[in-house]
N, C-alpha and C. Protein backbone atom coordinates (compact mmCIF):
# COMPACT_ATOMS: atom_id res chain seq x y z
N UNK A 1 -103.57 -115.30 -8.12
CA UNK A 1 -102.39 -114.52 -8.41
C UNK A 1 -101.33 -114.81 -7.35
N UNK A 2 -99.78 -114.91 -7.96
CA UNK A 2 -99.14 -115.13 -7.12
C UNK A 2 -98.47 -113.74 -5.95
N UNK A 3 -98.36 -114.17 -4.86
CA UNK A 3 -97.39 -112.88 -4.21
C UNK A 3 -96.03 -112.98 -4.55
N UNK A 4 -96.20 -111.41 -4.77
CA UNK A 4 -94.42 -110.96 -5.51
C UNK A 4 -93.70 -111.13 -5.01
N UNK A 5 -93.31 -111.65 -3.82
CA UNK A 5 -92.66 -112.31 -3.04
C UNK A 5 -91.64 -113.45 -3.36
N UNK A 6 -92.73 -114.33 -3.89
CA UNK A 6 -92.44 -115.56 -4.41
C UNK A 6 -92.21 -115.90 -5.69
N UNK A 7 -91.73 -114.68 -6.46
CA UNK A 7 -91.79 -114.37 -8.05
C UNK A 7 -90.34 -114.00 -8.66
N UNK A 8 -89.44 -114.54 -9.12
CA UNK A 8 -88.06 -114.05 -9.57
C UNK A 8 -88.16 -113.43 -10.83
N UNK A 9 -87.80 -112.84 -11.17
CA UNK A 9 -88.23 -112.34 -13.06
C UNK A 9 -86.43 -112.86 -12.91
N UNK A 10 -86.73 -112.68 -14.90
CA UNK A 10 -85.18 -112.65 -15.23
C UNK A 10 -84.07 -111.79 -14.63
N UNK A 11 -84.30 -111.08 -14.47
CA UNK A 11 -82.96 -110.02 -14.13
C UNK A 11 -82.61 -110.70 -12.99
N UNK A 12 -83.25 -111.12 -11.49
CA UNK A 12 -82.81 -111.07 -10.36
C UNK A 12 -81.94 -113.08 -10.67
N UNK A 13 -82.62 -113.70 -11.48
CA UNK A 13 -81.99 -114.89 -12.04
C UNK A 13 -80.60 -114.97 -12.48
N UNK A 14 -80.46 -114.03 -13.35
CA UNK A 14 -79.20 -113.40 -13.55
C UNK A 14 -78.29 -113.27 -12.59
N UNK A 15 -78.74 -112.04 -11.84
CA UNK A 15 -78.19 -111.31 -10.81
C UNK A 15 -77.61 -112.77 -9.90
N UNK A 16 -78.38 -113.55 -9.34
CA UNK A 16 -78.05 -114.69 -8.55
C UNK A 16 -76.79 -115.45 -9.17
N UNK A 17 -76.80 -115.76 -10.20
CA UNK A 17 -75.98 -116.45 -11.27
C UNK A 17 -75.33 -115.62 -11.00
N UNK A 18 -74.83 -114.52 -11.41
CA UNK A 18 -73.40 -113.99 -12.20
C UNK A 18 -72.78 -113.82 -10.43
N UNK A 19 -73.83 -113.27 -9.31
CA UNK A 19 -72.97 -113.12 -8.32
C UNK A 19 -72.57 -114.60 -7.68
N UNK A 20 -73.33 -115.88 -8.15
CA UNK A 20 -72.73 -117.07 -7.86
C UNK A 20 -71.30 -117.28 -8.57
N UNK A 21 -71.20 -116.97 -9.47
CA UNK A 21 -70.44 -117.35 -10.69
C UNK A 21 -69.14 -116.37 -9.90
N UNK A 22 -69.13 -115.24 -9.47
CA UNK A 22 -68.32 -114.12 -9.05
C UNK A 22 -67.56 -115.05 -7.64
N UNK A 23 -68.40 -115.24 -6.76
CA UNK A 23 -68.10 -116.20 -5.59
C UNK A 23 -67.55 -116.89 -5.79
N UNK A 24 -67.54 -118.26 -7.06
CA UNK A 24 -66.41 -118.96 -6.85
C UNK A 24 -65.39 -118.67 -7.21
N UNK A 25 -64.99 -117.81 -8.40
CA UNK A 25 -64.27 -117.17 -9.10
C UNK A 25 -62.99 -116.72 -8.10
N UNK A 26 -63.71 -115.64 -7.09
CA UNK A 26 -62.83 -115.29 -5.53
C UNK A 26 -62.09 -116.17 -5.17
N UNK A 27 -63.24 -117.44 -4.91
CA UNK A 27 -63.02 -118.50 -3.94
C UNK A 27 -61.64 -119.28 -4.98
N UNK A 28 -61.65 -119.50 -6.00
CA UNK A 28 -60.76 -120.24 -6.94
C UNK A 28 -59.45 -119.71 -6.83
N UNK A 29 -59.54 -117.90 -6.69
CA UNK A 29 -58.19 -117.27 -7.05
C UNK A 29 -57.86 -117.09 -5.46
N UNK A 30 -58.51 -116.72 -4.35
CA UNK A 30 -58.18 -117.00 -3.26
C UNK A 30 -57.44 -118.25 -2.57
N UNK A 31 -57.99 -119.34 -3.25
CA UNK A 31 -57.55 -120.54 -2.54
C UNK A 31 -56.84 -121.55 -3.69
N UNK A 32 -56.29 -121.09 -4.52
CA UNK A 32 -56.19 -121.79 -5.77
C UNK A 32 -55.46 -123.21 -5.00
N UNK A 33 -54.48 -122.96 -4.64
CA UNK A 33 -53.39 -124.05 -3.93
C UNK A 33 -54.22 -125.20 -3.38
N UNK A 34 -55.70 -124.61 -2.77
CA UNK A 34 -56.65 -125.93 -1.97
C UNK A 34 -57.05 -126.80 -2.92
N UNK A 35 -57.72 -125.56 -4.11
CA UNK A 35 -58.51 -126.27 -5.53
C UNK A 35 -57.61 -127.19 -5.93
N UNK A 36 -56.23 -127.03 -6.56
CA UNK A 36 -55.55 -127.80 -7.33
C UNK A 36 -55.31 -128.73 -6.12
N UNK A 37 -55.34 -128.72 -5.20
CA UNK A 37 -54.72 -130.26 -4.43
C UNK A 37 -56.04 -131.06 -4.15
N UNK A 38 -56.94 -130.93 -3.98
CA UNK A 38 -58.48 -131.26 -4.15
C UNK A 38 -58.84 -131.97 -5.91
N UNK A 39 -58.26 -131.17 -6.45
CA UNK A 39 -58.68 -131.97 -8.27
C UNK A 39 -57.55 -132.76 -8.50
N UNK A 40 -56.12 -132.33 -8.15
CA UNK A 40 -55.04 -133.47 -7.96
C UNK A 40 -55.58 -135.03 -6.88
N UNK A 41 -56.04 -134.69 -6.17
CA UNK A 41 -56.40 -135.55 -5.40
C UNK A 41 -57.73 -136.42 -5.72
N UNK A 42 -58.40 -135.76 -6.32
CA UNK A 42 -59.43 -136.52 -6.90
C UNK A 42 -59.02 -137.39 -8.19
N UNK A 43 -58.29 -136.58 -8.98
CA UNK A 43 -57.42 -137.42 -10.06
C UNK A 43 -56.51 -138.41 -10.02
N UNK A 44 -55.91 -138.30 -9.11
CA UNK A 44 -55.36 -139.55 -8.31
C UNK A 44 -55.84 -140.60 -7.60
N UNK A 45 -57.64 -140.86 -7.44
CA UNK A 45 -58.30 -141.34 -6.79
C UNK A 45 -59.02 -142.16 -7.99
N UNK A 46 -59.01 -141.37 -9.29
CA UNK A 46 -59.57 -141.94 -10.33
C UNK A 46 -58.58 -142.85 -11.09
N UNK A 47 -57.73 -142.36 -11.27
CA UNK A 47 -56.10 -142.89 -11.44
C UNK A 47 -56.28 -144.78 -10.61
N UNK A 48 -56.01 -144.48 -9.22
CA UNK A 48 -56.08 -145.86 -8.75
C UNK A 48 -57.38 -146.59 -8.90
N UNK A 49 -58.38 -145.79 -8.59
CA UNK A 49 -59.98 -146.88 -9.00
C UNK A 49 -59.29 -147.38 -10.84
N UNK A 50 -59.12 -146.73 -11.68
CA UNK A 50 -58.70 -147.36 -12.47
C UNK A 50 -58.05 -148.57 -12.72
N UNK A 51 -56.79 -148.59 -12.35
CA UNK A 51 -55.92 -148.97 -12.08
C UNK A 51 -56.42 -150.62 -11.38
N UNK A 52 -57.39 -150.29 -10.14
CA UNK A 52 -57.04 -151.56 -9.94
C UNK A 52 -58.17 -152.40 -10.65
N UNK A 53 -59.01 -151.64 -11.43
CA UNK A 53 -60.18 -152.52 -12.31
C UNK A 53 -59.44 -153.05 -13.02
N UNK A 54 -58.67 -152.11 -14.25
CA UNK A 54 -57.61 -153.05 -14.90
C UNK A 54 -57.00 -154.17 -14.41
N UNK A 55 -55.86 -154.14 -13.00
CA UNK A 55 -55.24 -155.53 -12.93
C UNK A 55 -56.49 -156.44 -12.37
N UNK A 56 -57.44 -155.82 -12.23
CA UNK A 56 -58.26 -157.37 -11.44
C UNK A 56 -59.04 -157.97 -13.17
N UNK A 57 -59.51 -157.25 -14.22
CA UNK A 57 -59.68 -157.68 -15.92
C UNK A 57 -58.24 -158.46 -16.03
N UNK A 58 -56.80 -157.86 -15.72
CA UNK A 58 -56.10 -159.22 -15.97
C UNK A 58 -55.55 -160.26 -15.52
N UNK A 59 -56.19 -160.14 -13.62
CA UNK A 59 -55.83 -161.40 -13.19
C UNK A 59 -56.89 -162.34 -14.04
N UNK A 60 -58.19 -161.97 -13.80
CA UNK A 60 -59.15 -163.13 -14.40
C UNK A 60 -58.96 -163.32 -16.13
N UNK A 61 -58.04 -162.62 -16.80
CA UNK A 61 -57.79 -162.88 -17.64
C UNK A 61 -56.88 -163.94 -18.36
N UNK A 62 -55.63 -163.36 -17.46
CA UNK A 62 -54.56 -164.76 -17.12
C UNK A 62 -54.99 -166.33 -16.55
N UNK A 63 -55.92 -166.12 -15.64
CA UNK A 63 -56.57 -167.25 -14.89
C UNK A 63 -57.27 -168.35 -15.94
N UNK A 64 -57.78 -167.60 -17.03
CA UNK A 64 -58.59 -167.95 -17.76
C UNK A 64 -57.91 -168.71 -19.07
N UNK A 65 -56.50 -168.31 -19.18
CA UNK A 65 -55.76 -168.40 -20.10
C UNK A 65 -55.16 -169.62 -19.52
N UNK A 66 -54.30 -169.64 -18.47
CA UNK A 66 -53.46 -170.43 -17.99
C UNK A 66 -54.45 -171.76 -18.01
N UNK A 67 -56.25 -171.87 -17.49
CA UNK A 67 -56.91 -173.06 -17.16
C UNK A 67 -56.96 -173.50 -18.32
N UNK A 68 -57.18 -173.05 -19.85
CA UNK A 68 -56.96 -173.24 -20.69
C UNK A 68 -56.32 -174.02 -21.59
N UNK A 69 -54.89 -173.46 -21.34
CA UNK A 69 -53.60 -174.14 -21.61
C UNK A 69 -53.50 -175.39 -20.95
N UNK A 70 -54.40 -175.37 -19.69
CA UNK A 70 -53.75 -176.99 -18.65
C UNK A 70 -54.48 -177.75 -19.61
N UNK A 71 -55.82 -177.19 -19.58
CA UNK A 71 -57.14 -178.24 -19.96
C UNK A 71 -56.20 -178.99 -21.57
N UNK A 72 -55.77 -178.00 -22.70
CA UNK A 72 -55.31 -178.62 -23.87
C UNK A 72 -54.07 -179.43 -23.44
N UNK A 73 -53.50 -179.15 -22.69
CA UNK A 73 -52.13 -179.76 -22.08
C UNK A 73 -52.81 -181.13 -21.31
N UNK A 74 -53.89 -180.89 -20.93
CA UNK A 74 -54.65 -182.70 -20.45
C UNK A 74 -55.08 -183.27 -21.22
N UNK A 75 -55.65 -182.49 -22.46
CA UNK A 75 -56.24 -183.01 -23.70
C UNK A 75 -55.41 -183.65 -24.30
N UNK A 76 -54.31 -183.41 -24.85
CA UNK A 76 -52.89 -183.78 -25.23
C UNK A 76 -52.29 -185.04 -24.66
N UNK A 77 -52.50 -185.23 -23.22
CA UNK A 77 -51.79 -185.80 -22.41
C UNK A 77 -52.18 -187.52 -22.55
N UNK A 78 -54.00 -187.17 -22.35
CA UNK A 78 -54.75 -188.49 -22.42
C UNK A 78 -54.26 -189.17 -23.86
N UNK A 79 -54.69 -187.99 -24.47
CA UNK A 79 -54.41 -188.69 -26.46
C UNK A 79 -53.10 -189.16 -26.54
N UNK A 80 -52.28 -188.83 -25.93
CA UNK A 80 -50.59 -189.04 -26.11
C UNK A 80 -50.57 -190.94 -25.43
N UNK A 81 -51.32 -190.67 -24.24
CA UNK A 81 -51.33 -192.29 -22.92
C UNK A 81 -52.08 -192.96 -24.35
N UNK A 82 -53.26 -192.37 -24.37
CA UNK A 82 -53.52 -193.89 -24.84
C UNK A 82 -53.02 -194.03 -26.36
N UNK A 83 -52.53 -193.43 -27.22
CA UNK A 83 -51.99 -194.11 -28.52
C UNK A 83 -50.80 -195.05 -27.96
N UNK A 84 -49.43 -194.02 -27.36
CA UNK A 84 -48.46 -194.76 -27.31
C UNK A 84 -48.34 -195.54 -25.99
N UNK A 85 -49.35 -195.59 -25.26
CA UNK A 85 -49.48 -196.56 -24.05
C UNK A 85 -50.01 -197.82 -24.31
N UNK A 86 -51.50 -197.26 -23.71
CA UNK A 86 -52.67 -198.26 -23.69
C UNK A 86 -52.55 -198.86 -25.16
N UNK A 87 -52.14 -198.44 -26.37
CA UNK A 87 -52.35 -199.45 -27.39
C UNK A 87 -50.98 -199.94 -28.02
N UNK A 88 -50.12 -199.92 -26.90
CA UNK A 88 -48.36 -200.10 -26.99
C UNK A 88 -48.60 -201.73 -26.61
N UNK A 89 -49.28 -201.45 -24.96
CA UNK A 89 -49.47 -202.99 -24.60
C UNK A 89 -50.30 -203.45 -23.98
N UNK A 90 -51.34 -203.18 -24.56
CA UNK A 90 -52.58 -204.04 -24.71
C UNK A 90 -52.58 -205.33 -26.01
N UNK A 91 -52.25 -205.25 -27.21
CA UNK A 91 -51.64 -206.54 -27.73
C UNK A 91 -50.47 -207.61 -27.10
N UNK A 92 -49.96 -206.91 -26.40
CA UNK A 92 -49.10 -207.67 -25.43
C UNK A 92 -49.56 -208.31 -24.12
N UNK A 93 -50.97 -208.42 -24.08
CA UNK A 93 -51.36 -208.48 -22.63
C UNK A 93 -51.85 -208.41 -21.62
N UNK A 94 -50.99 -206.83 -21.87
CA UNK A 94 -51.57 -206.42 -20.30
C UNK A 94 -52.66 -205.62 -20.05
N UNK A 95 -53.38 -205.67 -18.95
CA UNK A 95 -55.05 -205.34 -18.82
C UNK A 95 -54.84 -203.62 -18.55
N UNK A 96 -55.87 -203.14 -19.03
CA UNK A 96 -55.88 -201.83 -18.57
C UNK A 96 -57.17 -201.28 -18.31
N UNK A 97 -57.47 -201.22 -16.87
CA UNK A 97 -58.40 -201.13 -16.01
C UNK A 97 -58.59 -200.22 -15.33
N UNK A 98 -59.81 -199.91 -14.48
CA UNK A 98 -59.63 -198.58 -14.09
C UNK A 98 -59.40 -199.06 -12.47
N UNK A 99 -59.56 -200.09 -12.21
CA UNK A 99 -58.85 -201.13 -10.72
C UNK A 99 -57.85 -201.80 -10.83
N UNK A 100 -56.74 -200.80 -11.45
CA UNK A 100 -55.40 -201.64 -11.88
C UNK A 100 -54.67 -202.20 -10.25
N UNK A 101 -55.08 -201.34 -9.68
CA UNK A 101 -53.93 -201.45 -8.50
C UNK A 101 -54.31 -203.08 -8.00
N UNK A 102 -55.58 -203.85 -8.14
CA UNK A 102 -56.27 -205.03 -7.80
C UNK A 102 -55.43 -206.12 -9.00
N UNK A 103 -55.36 -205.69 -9.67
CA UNK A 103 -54.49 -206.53 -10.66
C UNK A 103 -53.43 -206.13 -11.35
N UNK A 104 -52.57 -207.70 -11.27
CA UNK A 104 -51.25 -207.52 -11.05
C UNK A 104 -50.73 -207.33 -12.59
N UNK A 105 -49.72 -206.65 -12.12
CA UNK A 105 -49.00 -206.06 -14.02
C UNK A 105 -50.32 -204.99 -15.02
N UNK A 106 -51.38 -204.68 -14.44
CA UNK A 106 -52.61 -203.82 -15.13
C UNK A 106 -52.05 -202.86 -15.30
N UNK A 107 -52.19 -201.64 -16.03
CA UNK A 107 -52.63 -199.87 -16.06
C UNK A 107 -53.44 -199.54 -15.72
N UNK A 108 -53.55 -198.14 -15.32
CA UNK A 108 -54.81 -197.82 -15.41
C UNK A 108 -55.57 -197.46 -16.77
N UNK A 109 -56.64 -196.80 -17.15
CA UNK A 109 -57.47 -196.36 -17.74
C UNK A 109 -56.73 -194.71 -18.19
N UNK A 110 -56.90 -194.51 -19.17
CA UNK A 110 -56.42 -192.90 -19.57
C UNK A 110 -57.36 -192.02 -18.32
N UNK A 111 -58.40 -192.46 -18.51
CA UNK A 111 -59.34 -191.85 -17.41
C UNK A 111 -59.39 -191.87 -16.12
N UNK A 112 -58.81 -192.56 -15.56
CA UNK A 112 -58.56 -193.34 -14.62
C UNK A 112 -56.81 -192.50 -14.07
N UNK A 113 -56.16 -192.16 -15.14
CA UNK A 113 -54.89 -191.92 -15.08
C UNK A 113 -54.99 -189.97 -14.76
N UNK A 114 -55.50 -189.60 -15.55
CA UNK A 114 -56.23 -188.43 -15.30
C UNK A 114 -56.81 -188.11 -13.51
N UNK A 115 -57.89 -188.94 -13.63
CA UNK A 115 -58.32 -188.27 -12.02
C UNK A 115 -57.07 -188.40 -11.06
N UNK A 116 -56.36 -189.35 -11.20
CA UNK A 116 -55.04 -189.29 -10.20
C UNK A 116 -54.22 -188.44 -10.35
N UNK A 117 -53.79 -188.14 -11.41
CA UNK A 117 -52.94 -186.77 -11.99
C UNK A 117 -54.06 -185.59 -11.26
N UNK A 118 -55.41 -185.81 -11.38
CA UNK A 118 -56.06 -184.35 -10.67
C UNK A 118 -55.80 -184.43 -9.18
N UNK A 119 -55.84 -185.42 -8.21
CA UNK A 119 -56.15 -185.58 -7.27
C UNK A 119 -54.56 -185.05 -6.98
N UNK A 120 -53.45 -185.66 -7.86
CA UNK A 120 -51.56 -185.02 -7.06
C UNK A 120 -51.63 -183.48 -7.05
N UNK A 121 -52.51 -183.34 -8.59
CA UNK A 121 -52.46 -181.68 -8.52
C UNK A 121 -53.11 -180.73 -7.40
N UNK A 122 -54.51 -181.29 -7.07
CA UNK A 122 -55.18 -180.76 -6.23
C UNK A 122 -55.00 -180.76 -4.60
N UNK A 123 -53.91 -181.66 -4.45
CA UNK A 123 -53.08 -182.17 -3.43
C UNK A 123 -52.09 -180.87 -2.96
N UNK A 124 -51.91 -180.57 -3.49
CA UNK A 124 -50.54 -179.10 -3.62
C UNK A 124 -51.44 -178.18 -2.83
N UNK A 125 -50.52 -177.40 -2.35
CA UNK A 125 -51.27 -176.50 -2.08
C UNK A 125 -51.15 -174.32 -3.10
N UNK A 126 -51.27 -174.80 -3.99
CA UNK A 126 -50.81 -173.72 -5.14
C UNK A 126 -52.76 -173.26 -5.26
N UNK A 127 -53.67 -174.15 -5.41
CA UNK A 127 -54.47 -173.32 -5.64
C UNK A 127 -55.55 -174.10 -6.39
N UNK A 128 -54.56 -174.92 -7.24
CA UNK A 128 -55.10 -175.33 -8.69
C UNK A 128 -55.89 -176.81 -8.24
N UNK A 129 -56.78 -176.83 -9.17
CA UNK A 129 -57.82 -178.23 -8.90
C UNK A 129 -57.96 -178.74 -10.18
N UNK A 130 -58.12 -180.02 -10.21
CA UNK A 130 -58.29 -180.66 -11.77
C UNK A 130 -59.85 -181.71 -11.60
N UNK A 131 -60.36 -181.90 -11.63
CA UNK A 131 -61.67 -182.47 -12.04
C UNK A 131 -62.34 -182.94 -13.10
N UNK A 132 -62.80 -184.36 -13.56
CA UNK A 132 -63.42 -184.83 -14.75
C UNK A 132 -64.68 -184.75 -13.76
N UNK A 133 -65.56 -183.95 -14.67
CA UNK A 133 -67.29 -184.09 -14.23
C UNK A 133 -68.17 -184.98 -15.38
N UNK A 134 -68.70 -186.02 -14.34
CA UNK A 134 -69.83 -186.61 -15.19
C UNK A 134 -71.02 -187.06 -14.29
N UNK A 135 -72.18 -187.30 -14.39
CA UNK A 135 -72.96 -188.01 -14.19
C UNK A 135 -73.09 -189.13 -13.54
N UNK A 136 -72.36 -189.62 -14.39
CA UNK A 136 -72.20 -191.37 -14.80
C UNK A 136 -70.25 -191.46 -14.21
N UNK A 137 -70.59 -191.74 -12.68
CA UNK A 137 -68.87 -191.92 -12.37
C UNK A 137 -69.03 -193.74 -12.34
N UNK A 138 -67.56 -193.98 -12.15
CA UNK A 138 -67.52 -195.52 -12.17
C UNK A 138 -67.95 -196.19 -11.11
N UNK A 139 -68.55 -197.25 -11.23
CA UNK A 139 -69.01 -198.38 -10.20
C UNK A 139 -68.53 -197.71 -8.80
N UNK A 140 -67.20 -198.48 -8.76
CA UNK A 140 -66.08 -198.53 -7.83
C UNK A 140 -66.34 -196.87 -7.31
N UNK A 141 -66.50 -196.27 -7.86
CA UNK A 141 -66.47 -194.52 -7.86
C UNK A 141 -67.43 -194.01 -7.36
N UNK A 142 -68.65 -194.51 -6.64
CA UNK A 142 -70.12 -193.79 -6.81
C UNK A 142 -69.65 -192.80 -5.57
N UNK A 143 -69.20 -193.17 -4.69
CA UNK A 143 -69.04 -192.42 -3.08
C UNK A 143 -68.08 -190.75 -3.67
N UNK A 144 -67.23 -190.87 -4.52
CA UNK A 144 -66.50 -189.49 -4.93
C UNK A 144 -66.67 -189.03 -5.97
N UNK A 145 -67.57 -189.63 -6.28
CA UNK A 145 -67.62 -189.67 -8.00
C UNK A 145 -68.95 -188.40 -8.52
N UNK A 146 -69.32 -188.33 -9.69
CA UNK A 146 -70.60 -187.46 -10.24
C UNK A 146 -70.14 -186.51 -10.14
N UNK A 147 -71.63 -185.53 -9.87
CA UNK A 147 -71.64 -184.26 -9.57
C UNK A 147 -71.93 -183.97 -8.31
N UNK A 148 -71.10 -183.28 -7.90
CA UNK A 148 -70.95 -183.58 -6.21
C UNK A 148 -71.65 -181.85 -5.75
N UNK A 149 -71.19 -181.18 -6.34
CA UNK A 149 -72.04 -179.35 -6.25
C UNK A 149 -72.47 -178.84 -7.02
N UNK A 150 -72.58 -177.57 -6.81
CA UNK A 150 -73.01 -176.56 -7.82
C UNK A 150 -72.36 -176.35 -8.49
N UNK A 151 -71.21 -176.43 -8.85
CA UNK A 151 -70.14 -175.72 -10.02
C UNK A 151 -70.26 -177.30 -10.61
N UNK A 152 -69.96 -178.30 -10.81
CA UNK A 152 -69.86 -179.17 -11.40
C UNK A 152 -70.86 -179.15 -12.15
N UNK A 153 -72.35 -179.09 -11.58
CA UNK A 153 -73.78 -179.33 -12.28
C UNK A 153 -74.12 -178.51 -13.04
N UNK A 154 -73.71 -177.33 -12.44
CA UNK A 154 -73.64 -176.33 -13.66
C UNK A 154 -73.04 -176.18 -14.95
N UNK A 155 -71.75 -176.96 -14.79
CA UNK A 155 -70.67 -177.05 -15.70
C UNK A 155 -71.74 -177.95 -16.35
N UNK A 156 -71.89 -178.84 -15.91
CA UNK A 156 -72.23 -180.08 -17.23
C UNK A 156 -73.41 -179.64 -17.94
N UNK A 157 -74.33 -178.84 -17.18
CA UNK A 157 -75.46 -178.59 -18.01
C UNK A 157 -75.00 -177.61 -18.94
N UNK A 158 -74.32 -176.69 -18.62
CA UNK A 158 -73.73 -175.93 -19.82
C UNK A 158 -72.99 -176.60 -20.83
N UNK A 159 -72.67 -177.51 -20.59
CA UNK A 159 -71.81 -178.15 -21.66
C UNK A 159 -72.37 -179.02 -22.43
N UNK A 160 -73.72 -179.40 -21.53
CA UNK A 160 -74.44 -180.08 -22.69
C UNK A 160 -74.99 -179.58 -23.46
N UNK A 161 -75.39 -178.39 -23.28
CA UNK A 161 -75.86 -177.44 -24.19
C UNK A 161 -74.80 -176.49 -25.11
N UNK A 162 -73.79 -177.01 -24.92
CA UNK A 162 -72.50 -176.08 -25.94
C UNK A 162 -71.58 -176.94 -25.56
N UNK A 163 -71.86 -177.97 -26.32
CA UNK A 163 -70.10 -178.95 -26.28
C UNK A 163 -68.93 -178.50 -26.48
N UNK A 164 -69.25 -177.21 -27.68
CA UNK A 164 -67.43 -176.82 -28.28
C UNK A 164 -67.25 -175.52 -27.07
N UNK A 165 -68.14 -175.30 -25.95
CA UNK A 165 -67.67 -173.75 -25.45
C UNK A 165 -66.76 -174.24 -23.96
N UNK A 166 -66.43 -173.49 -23.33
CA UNK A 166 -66.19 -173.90 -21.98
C UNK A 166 -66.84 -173.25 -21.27
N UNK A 167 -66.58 -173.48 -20.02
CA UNK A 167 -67.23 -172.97 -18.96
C UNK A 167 -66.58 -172.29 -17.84
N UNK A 168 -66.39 -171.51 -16.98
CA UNK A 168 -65.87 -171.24 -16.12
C UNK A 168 -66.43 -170.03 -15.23
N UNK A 169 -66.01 -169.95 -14.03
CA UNK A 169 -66.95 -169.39 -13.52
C UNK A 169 -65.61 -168.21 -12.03
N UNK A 170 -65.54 -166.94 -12.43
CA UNK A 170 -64.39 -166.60 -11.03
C UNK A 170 -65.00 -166.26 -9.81
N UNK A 171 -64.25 -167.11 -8.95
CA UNK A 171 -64.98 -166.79 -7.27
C UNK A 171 -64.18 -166.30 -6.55
């Protein structure tokens, strides 16, 4: 059996409650001015945690958009070189190599034309990096060439496994 001591029945449950309930009640109409600057202040705390989840969803959103746009804007760029380039004058001639600079009157390679366009871009100091990842870099290329880290190797294995998706990754 327990000692009554240690025994609440309903009523004194009550009793605790309603005189808790009475206490803040005081405390609310006593200090109202503290309460409201305390729930203003907390609401304003929720307000900015908000706030900055949102703009950081649309920096990486924009980020994502803009790499996008370059990537089809490179896609574009190569297809554009080599119709009205590389097959402008190559019946005429001239060699188009990915060691043009070794031979005289050459082009380069669409591919070839690309990593240099990445390397002016990545040259800047804005932020932006351009990179063709493969495996298989050129001869001439083995020392800068492949997959040189983790984001590259990753990229390609994902891509071999989802050719039509992209990849990207925010750090």
């Amino acid at each position: 059996m327990k000692p009554a001591s240690l025994f609440l029945g309903g009523d004194t449950v009550r009793h605790t409650v309603a005189h808790t309930v009475a206490a803040c009640g005081r405390v609310l109409h006593e200090r109202t001015i503290l309460v409201l600057l305390l729930l203003f202040g907390l609401g304003m705390g929720c307000m900015l945690w908000h706030v900055a989840r949102l703009q950081s969803h649309l920096i990486a959103a924009i980020a994502l958009q803009d790499a996008a746009l370059y990537a089809q804007a490179l896609a574009e760029f190569r297809t554009l070189y080599t119709s009205e380039v590389v097959e402008t004058v190559r019946p005429r001639g001239i060699e188009v190599t990915h060691d043009y600079r070794t031979h005289a009157g050459a082009i380069p390679l669409p591919v070839t034309l690309t990593m240099l366009l990445g390397e002016r871009i990545s040259a800047h100091e804005a932020g932006a990096q351009l990179r063709l990842y493969s495996p298989y870099p050129f001869p001439a290329r083995r020392a800068e060439g492949g997959l040189r880290d983790a984001f590259s190797q990753a990229a390609w294995d994902y891509l071999q496994r989802h050719p039509t998706a992209s990849f990207h990754r925010l750090e």
